[in-house]
Each structure stands twice: as structure tokens, then as C-alpha cells.
C-alpha atoms as a PDB file:
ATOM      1  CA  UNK A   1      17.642 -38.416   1.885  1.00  0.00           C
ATOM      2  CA  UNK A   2      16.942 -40.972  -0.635  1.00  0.00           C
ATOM      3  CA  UNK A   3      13.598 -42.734  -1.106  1.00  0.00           C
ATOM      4  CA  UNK A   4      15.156 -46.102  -1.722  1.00  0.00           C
ATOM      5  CA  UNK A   5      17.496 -46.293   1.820  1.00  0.00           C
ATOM      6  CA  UNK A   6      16.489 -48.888   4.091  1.00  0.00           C
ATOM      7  CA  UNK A   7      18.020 -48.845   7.444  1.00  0.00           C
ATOM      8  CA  UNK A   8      20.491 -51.642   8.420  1.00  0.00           C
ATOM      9  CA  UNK A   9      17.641 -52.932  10.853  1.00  0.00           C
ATOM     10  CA  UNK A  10      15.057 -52.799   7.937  1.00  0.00           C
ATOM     11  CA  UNK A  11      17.210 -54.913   5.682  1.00  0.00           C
ATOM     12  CA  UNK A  12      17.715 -57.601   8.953  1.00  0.00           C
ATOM     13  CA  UNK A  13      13.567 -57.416   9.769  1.00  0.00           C
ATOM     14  CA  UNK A  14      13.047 -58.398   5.734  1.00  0.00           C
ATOM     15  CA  UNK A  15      15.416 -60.908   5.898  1.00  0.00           C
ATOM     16  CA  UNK A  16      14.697 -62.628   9.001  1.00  0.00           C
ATOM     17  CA  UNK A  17      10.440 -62.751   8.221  1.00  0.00           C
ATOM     18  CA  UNK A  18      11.795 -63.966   4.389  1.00  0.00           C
ATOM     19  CA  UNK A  19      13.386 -67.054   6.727  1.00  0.00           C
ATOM     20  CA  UNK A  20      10.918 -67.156   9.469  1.00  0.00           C
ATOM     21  CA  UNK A  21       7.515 -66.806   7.511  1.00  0.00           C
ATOM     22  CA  UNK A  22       5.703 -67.830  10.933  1.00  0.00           C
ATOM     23  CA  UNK A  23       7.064 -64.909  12.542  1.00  0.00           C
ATOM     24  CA  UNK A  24       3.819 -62.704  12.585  1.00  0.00           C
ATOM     25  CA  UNK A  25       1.610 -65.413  13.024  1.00  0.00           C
ATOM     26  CA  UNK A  26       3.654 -65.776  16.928  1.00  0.00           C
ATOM     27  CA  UNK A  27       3.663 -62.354  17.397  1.00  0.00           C
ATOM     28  CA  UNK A  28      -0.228 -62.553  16.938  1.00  0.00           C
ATOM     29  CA  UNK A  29      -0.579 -65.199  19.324  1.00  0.00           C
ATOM     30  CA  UNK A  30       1.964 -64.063  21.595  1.00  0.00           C
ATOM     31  CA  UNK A  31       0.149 -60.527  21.651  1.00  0.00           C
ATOM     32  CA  UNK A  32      -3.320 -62.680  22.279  1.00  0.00           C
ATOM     33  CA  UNK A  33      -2.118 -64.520  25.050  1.00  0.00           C
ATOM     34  CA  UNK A  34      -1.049 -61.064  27.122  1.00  0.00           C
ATOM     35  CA  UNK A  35      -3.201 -58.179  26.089  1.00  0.00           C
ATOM     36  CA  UNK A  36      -6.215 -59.251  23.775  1.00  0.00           C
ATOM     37  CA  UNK A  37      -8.926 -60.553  26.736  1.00  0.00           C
ATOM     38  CA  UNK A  38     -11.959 -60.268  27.388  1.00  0.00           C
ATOM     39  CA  UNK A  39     -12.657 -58.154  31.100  1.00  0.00           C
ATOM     40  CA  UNK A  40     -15.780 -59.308  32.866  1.00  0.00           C
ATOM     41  CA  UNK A  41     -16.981 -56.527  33.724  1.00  0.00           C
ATOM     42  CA  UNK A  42     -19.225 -57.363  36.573  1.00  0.00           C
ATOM     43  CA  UNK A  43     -16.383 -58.617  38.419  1.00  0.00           C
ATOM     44  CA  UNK A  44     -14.359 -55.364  37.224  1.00  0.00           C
ATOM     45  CA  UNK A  45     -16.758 -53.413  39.018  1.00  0.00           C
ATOM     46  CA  UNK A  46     -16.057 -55.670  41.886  1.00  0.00           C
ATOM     47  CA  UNK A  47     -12.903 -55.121  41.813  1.00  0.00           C
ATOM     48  CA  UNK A  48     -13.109 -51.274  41.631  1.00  0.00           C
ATOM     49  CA  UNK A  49     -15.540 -50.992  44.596  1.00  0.00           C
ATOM     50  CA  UNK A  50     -13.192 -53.099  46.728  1.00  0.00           C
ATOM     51  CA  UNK A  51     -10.138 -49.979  46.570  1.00  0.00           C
ATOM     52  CA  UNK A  52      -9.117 -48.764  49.727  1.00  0.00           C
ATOM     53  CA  UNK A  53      -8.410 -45.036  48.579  1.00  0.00           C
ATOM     54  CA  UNK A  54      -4.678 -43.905  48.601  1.00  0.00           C
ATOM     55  CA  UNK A  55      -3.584 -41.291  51.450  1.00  0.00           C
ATOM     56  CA  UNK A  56      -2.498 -38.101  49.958  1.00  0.00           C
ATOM     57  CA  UNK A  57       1.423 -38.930  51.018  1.00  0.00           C
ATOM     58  CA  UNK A  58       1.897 -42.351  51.243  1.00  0.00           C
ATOM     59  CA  UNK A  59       5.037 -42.305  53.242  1.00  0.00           C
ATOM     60  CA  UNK A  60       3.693 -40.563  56.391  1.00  0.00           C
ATOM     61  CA  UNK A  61       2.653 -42.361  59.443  1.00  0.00           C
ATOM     62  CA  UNK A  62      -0.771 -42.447  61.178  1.00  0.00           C
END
């Protein structure tokens, strides 16, 4: 394969952040707003001690 090929999806990505230069900056705060938080992890613990443990097959009755 040759070194300089750039997939058909390569060539759009380049193009589109050449027109869109705030692009990454969104995805940054997009990706902030959903995964980058900060867990308090006394109330994590909370959380954790409060699980009712899972029967070994959910599906059967009492």
C-alpha cells in the first residue's frame, strides 16, 4: 500500500475541521459535559452499600 493514500473518510474529516475549526473545541466540551466528572466518593460508597445483591437466575420465582 502506499504511504501517501488517505481514505475517502480521511480526506472528508480534513476537510470538514479545515471549515469547521471549532470542531474539536465541541467535541471537548461535549465529551466534558458526559464523561469527564468528578464522583463523590463518599456518596459512591453510599451508593454501593445500598445494592440489593442479584439472585443467581434472575428469571425464577420465589
Amino acid at each position: 500500500m502506499a504511504k501517501n493514500f488517505e481514505s475517502e473518510i480521511t480526506q472528508f474529516l480534513k476537510q470538514y475541521k479545515k471549515a469547521h475549526p471549532d470542531t474539536e473545541a465541541r467535541q471537548r466540551e461535549g465529551r466534558a459535559r458526559l464523561w469527564d466528572k468528578h464522583i463523590d466518593a463518599e456518596a459512591h460508597e453510599g451508593y454501593r452499600a445500598a445494592r440489593t445483591p442479584q439472585k443467581p437466575y434472575v428469571y425464577q420465582p420465589n
